[in-house]
C-alpha atoms as a PDB file:
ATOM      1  CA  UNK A   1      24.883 -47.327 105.675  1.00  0.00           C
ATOM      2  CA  UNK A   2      21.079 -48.301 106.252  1.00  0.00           C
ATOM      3  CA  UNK A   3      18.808 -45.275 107.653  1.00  0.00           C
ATOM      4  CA  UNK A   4      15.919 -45.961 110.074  1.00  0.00           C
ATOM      5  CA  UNK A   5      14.847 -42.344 109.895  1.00  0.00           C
ATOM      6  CA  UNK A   6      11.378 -41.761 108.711  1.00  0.00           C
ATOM      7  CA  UNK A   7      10.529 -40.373 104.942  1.00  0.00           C
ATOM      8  CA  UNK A   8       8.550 -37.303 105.211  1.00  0.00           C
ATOM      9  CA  UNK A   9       5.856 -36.835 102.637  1.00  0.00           C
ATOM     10  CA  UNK A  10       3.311 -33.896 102.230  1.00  0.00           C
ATOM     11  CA  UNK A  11       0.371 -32.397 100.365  1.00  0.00           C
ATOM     12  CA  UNK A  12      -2.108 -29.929 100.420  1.00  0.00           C
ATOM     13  CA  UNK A  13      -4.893 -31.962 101.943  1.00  0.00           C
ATOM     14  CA  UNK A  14      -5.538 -35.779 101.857  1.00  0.00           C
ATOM     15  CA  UNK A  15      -4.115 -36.578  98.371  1.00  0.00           C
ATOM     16  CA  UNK A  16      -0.763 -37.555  99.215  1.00  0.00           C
ATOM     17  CA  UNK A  17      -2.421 -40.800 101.390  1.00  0.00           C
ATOM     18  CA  UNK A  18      -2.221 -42.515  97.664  1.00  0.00           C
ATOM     19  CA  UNK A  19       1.601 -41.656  97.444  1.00  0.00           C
ATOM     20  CA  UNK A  20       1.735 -42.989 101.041  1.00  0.00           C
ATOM     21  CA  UNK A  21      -0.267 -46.292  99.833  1.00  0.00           C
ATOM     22  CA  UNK A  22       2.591 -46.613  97.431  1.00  0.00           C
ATOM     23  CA  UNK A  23       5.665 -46.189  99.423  1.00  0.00           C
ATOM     24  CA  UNK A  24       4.184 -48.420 101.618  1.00  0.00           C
ATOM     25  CA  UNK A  25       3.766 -51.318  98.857  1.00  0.00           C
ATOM     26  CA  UNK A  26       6.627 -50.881  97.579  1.00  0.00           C
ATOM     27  CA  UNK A  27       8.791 -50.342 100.501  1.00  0.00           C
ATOM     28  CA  UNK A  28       7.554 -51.794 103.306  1.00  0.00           C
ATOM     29  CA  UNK A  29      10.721 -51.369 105.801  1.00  0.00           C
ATOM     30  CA  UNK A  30      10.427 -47.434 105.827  1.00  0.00           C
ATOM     31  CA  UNK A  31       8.792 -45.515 108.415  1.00  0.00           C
ATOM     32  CA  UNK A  32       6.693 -42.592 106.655  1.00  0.00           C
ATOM     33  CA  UNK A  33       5.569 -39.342 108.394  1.00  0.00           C
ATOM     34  CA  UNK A  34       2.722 -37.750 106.715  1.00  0.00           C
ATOM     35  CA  UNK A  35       1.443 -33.987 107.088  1.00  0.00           C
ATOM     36  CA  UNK A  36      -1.948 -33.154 105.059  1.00  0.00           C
ATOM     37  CA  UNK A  37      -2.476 -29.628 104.787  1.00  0.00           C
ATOM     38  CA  UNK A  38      -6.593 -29.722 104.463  1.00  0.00           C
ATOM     39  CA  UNK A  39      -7.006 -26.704 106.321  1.00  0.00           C
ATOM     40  CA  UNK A  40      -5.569 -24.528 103.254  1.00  0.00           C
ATOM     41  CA  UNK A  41      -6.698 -27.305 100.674  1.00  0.00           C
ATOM     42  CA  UNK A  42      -7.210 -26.561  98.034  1.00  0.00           C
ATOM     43  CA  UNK A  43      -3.831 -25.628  96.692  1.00  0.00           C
ATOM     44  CA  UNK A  44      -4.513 -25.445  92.995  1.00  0.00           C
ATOM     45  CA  UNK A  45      -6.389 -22.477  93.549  1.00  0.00           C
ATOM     46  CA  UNK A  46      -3.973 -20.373  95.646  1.00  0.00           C
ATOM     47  CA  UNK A  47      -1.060 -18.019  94.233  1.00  0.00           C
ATOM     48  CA  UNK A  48       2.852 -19.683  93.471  1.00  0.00           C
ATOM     49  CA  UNK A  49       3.729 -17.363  96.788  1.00  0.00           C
ATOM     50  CA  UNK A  50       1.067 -18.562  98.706  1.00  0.00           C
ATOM     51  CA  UNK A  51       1.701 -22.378  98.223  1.00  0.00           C
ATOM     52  CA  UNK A  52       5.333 -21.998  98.157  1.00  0.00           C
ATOM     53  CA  UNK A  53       5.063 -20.360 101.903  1.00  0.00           C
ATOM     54  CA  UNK A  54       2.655 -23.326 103.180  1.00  0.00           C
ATOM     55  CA  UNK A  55       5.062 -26.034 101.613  1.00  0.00           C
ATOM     56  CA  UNK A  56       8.539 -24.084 103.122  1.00  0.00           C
ATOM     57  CA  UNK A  57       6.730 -24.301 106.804  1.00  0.00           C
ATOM     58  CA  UNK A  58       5.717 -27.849 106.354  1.00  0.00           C
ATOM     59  CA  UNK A  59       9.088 -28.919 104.809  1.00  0.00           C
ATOM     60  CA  UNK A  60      10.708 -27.307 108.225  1.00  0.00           C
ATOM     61  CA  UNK A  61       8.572 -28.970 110.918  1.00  0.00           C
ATOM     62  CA  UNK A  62       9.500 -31.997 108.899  1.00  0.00           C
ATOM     63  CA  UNK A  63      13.104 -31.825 108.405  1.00  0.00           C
ATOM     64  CA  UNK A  64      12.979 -30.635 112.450  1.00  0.00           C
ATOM     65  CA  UNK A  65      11.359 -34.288 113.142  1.00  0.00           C
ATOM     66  CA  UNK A  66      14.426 -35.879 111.372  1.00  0.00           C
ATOM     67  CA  UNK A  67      13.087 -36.970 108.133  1.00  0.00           C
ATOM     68  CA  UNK A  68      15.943 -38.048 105.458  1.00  0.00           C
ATOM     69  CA  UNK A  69      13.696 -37.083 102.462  1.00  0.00           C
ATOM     70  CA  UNK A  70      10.794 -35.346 101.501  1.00  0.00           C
ATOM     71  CA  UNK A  71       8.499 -36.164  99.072  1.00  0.00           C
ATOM     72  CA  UNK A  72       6.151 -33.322  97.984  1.00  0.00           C
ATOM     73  CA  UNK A  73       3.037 -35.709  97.018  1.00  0.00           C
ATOM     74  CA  UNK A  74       1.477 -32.758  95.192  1.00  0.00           C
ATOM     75  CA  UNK A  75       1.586 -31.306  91.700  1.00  0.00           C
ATOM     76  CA  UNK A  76       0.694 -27.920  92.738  1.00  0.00           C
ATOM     77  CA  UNK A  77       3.308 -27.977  95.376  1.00  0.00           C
ATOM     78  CA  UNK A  78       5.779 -29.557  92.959  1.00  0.00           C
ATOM     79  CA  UNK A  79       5.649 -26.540  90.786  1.00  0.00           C
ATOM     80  CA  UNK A  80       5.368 -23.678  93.136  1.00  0.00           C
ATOM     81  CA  UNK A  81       7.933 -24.728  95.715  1.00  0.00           C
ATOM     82  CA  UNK A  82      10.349 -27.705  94.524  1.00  0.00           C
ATOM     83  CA  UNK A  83      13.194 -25.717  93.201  1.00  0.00           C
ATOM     84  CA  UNK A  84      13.636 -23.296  96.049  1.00  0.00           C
ATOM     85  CA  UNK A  85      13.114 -26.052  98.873  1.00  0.00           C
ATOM     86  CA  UNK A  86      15.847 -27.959  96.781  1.00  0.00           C
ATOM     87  CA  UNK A  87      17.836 -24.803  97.255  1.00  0.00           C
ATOM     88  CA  UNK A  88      17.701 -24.802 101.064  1.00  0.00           C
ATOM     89  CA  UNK A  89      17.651 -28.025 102.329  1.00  0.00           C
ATOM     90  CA  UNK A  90      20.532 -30.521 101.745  1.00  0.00           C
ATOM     91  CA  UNK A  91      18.900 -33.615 101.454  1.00  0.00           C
ATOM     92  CA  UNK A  92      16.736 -35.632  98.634  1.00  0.00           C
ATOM     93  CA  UNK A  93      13.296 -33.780  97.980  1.00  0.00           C
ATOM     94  CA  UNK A  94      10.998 -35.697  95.583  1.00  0.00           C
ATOM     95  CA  UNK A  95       8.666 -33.866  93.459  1.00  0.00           C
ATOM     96  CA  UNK A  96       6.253 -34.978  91.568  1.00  0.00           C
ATOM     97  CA  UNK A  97       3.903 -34.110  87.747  1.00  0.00           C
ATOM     98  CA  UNK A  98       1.750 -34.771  85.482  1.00  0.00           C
ATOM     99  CA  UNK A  99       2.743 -38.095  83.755  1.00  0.00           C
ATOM    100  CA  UNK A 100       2.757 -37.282  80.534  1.00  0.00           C
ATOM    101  CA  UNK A 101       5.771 -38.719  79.058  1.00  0.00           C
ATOM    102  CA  UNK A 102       4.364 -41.877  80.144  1.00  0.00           C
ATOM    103  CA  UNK A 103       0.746 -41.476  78.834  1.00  0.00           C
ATOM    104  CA  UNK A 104       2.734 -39.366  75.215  1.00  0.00           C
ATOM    105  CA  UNK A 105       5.467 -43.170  75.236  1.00  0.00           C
ATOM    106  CA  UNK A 106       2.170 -45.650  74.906  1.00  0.00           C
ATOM    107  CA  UNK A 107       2.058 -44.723  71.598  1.00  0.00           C
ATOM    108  CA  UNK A 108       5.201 -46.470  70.913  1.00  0.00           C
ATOM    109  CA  UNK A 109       5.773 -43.064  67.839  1.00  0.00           C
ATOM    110  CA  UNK A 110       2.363 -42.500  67.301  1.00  0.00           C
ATOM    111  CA  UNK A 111       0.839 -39.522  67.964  1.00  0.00           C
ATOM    112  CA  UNK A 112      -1.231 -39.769  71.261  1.00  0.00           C
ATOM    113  CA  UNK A 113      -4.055 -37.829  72.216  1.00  0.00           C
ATOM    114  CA  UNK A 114      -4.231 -37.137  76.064  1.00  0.00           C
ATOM    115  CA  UNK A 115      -6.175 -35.207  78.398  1.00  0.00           C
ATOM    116  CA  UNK A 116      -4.251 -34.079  81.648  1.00  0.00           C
ATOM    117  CA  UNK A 117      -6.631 -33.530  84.299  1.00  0.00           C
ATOM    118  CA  UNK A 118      -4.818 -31.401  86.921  1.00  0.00           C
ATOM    119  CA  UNK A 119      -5.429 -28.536  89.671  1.00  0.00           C
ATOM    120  CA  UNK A 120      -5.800 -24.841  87.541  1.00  0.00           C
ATOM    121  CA  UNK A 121      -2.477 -23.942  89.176  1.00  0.00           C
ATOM    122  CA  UNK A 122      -0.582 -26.900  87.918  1.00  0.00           C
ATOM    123  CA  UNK A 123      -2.171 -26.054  84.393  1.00  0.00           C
ATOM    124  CA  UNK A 124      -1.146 -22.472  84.905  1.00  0.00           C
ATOM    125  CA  UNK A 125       2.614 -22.508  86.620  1.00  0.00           C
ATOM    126  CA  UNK A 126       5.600 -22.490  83.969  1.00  0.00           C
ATOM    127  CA  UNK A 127       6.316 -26.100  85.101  1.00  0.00           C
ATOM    128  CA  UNK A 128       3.723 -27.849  83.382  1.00  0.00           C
ATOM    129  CA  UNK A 129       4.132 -25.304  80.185  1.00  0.00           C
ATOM    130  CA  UNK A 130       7.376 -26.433  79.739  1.00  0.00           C
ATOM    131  CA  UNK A 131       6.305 -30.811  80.110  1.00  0.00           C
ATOM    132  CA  UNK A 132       3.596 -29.842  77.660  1.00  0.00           C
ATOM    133  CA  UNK A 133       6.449 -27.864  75.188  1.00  0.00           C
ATOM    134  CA  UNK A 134       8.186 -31.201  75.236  1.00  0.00           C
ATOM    135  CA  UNK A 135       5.259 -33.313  73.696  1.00  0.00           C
ATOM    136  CA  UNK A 136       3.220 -31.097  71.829  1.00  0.00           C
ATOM    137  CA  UNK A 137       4.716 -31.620  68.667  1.00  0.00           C
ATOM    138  CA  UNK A 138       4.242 -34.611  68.360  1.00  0.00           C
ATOM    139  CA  UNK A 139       1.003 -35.098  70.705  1.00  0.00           C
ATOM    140  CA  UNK A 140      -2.192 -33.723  71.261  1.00  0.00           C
ATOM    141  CA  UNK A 141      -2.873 -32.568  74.587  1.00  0.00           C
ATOM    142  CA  UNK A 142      -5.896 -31.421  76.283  1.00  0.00           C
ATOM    143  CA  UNK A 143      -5.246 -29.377  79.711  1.00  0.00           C
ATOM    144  CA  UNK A 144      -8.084 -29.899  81.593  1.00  0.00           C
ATOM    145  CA  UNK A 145      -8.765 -27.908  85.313  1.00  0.00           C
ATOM    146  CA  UNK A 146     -10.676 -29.985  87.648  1.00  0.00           C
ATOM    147  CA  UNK A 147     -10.545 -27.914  91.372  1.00  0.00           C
ATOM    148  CA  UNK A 148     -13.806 -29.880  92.227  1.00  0.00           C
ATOM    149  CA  UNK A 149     -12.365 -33.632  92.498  1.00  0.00           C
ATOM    150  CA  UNK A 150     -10.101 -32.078  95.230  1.00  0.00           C
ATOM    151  CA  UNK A 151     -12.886 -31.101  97.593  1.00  0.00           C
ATOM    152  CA  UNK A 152     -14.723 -33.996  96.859  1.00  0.00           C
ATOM    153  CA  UNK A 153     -12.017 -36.021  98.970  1.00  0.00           C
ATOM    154  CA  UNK A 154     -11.317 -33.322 101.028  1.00  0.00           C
ATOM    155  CA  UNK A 155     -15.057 -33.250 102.193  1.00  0.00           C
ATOM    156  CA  UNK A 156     -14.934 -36.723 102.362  1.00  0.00           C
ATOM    157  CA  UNK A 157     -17.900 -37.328  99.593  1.00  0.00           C
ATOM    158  CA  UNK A 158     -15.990 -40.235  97.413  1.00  0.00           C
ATOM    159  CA  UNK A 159     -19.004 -42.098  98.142  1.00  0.00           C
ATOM    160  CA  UNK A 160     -21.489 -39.946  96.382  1.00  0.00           C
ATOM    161  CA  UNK A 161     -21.415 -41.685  93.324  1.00  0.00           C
ATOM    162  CA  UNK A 162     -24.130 -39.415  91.849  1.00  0.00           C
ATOM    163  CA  UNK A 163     -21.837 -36.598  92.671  1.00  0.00           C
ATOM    164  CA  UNK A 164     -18.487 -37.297  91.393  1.00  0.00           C
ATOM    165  CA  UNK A 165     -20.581 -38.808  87.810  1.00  0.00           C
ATOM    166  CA  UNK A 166     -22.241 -35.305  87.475  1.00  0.00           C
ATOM    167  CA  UNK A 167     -18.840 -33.827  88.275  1.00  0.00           C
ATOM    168  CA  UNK A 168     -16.867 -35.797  85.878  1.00  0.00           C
ATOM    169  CA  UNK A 169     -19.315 -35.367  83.256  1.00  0.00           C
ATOM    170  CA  UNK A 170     -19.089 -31.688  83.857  1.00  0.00           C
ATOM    171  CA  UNK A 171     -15.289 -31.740  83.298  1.00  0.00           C
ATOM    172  CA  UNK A 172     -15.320 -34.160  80.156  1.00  0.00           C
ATOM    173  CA  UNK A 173     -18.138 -34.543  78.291  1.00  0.00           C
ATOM    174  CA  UNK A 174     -16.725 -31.556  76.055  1.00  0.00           C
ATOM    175  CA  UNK A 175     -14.383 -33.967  74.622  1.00  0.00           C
ATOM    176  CA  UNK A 176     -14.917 -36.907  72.041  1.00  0.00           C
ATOM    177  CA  UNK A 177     -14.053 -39.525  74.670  1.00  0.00           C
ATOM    178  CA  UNK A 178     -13.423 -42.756  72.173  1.00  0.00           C
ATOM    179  CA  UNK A 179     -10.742 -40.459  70.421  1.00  0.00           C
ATOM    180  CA  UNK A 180      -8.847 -40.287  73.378  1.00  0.00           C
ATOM    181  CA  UNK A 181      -5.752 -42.384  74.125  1.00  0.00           C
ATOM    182  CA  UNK A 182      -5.608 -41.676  77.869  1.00  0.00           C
ATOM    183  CA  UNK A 183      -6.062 -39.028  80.336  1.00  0.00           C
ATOM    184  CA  UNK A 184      -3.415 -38.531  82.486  1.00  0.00           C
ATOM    185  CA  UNK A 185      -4.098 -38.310  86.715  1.00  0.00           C
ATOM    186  CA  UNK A 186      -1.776 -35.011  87.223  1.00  0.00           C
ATOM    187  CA  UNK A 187      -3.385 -34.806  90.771  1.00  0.00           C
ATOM    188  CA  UNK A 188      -3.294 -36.875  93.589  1.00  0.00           C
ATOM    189  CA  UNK A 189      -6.432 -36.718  94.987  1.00  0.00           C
ATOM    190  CA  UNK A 190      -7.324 -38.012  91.521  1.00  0.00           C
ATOM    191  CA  UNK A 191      -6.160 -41.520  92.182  1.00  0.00           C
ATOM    192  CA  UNK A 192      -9.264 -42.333  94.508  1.00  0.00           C
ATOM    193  CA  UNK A 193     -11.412 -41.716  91.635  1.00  0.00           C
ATOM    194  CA  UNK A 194      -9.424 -44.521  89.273  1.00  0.00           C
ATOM    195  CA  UNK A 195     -12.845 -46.283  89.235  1.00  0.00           C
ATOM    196  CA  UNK A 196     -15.032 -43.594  88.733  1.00  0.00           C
ATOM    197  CA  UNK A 197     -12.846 -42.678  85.534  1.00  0.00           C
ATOM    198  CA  UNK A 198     -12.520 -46.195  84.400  1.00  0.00           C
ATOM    199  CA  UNK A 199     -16.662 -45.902  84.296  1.00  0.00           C
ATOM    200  CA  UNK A 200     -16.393 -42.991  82.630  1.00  0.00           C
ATOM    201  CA  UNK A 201     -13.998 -43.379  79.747  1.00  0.00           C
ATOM    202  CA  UNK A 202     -14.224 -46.169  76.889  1.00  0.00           C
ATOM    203  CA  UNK A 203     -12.212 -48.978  77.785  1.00  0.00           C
ATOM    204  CA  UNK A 204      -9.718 -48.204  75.255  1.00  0.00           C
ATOM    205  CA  UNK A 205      -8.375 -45.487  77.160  1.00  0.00           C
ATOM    206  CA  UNK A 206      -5.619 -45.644  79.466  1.00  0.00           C
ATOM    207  CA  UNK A 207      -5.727 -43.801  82.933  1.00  0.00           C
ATOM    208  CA  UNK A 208      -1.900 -42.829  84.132  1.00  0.00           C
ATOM    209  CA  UNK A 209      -1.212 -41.217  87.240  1.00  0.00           C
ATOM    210  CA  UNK A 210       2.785 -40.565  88.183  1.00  0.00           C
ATOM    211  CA  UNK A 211       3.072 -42.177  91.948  1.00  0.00           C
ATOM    212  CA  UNK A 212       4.507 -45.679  91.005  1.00  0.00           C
ATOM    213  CA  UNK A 213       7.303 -43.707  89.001  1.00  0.00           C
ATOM    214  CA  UNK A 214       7.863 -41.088  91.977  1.00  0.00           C
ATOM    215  CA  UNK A 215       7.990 -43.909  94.852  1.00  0.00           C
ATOM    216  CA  UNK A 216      10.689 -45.790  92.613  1.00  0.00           C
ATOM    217  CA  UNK A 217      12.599 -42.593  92.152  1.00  0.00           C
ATOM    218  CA  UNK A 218      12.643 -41.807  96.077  1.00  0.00           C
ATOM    219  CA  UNK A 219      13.634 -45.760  96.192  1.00  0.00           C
ATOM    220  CA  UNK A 220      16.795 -45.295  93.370  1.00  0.00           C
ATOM    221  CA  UNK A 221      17.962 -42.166  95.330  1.00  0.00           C
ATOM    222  CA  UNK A 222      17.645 -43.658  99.007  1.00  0.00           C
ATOM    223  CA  UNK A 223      18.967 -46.623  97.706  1.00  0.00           C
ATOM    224  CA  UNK A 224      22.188 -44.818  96.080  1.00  0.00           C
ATOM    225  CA  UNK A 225      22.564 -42.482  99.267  1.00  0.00           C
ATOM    226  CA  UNK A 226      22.717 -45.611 101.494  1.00  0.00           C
ATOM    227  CA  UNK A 227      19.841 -44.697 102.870  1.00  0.00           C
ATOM    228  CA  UNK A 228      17.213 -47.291 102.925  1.00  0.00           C
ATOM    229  CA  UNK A 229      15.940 -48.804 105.871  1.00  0.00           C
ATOM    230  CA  UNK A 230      17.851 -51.786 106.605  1.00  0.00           C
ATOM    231  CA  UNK A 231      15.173 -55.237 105.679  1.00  0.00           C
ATOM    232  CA  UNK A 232      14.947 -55.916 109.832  1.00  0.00           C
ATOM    233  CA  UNK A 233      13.206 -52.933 110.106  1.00  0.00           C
ATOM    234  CA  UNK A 234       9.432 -52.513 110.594  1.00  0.00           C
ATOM    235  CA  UNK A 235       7.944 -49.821 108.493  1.00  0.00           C
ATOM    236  CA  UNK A 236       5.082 -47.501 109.471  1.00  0.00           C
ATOM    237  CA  UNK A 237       2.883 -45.074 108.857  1.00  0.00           C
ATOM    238  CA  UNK A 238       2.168 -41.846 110.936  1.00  0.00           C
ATOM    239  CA  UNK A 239      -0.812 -39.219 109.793  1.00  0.00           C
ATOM    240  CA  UNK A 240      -0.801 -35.405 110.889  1.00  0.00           C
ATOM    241  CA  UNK A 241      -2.969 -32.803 109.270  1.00  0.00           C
ATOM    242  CA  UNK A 242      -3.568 -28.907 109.712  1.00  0.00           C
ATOM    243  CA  UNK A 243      -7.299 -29.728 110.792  1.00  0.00           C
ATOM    244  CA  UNK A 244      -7.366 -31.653 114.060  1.00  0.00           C
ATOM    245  CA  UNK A 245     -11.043 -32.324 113.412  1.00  0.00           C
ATOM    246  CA  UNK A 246     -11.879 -36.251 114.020  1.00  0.00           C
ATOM    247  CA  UNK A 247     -13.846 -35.998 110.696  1.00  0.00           C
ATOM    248  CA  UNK A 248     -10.362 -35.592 108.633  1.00  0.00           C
ATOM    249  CA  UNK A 249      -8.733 -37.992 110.868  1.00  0.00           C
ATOM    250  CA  UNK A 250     -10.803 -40.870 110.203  1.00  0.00           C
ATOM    251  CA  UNK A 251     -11.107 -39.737 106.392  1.00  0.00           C
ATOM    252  CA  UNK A 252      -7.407 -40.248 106.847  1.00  0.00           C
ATOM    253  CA  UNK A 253      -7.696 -43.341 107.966  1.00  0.00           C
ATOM    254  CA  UNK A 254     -10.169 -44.614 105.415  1.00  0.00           C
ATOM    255  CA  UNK A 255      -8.319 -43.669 102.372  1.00  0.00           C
ATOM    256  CA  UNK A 256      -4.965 -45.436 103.908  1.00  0.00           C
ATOM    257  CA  UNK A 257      -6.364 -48.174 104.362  1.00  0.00           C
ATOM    258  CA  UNK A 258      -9.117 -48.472 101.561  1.00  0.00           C
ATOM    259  CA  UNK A 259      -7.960 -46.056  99.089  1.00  0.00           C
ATOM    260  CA  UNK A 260     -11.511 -44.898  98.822  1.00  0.00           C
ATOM    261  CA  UNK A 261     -12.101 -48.298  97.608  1.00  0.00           C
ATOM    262  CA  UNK A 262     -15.622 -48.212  99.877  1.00  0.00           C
ATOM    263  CA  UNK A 263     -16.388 -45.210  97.958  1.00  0.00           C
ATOM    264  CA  UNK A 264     -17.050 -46.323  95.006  1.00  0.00           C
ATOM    265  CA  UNK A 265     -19.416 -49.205  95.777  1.00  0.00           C
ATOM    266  CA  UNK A 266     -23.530 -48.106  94.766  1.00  0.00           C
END
């Protein structure tokens, strides 16, 4: 039986809008409720116990406003609190990481070499150690930390071109860039900055980010639960956040509707 409720999705700060962007392409009937968490943002920064409290009271107030799924829209969140909200809610919770399999299968057998540019506690949690066990072997991966892209977007500075160049640089120029067969978006906030990394890198390299294979998970399980909204139904989008400022609403705004896309332009 079709299911008008709404889809609940949250992250740590402003992030999640891409995920949002995504469900919203690709399933268009569904009504999504959105929380950003920028007043703790960043996450990647905090302890497991401190993001898995902030996700557990966000997950509730969502679950209280009748959503039939979550979708945690955040790495960091992902590895710090899926498993135990899976534990105490009955009903589909989407997670998301770093897509490495994905960046690791483009080599069709050969060995890849892939950066993974991620929050430090994404790097750090037992989550990610145990992706990066699987492909190792045969891969070479390069964990790379970058906490600044997050309040970048958070601050609402996508537009500093200057900026996010000297930032990226910062982060990357260590490695030998035209070895590289991709670098993998294991944040994301990291999706507004597709164009800034496409500058960056040689054109040989592939940028992956894990949304379009999350949103058509949460579609495969809604869709086997019986869930889906039913095709009459007109889909929508509703953004809350911890900070009530007007600033972080319109940023809000902005990125749903742009994707940051206004950023980028010199």
């Amino acid at each position: 039986m079709a299911s008008s409720a709404p889809i609940g999705v949250f992250d740590s700060g402003l992030g999640g809008i891409s995920v949002v962007r995504e469900i919203r392409r690709e399933m268009p009937h569904e009504r999504i409720m959105f929380f950003g968490d920028s007043e703790h943002a960043p996450y990647g920064t905090k302890t497991p116990e401190q993001v898995r409290a902030l996700s557990e009271q966000i997950v509730e107030d969502l679950v209280a406003q009748g959503a039939k799924a979550i979708v945690i829209a955040c790495n960091t969140a992902t590895s710090a609190a899926a498993a135990a909200l899976r534990d105490h809610y009955n009903l589909p919770i989407i997670g998301m990481e770093p897509a490495l399999k994905v960046a690791c299968d483009r080599g069709h057998g050969r060995r890849q070499r892939v950066i993974v540019a991620a929050t430090p506690l994404t790097l750090r949690e037992h989550k990610f150690a145990a992706l990066m066990h699987r492909f190792e072997s045969g891969h070479t991966i390069f964990p790379q930390p970058c906490p600044e892209l997050v309040r970048i977007v958070e601050e609402g500075r996508l537009a500093d071109h200057d900026l996010v160049m000297r930032t990226l640089h910062g982060y990357f120029d260590r490695y030998d860039l035209d070895s590289i067969d991709s670098v993998v978006l294991g944040c994301t906030h990291f999706i507004f900055y597709r164009d800034y990394f496409r500058e960056l890198l040689p054109d040989n390299v592939a940028i992956v980010d894990g949304n379009a294979g999350t949103v058509h998970h949460l579609d495969v399980i809604l869709e086997s639960l019986g869930a889906l909204a039913p095709d009459t139904a007109e889909g929508g989008v509703t953004l809350t956040n911890s900070d009530p400022s007007p600033r972080v609403a319109a940023l809000a705004e902005e990125l749903l509707e742009t994707g940051g896309e206004t950023g980028l332009r010199r």
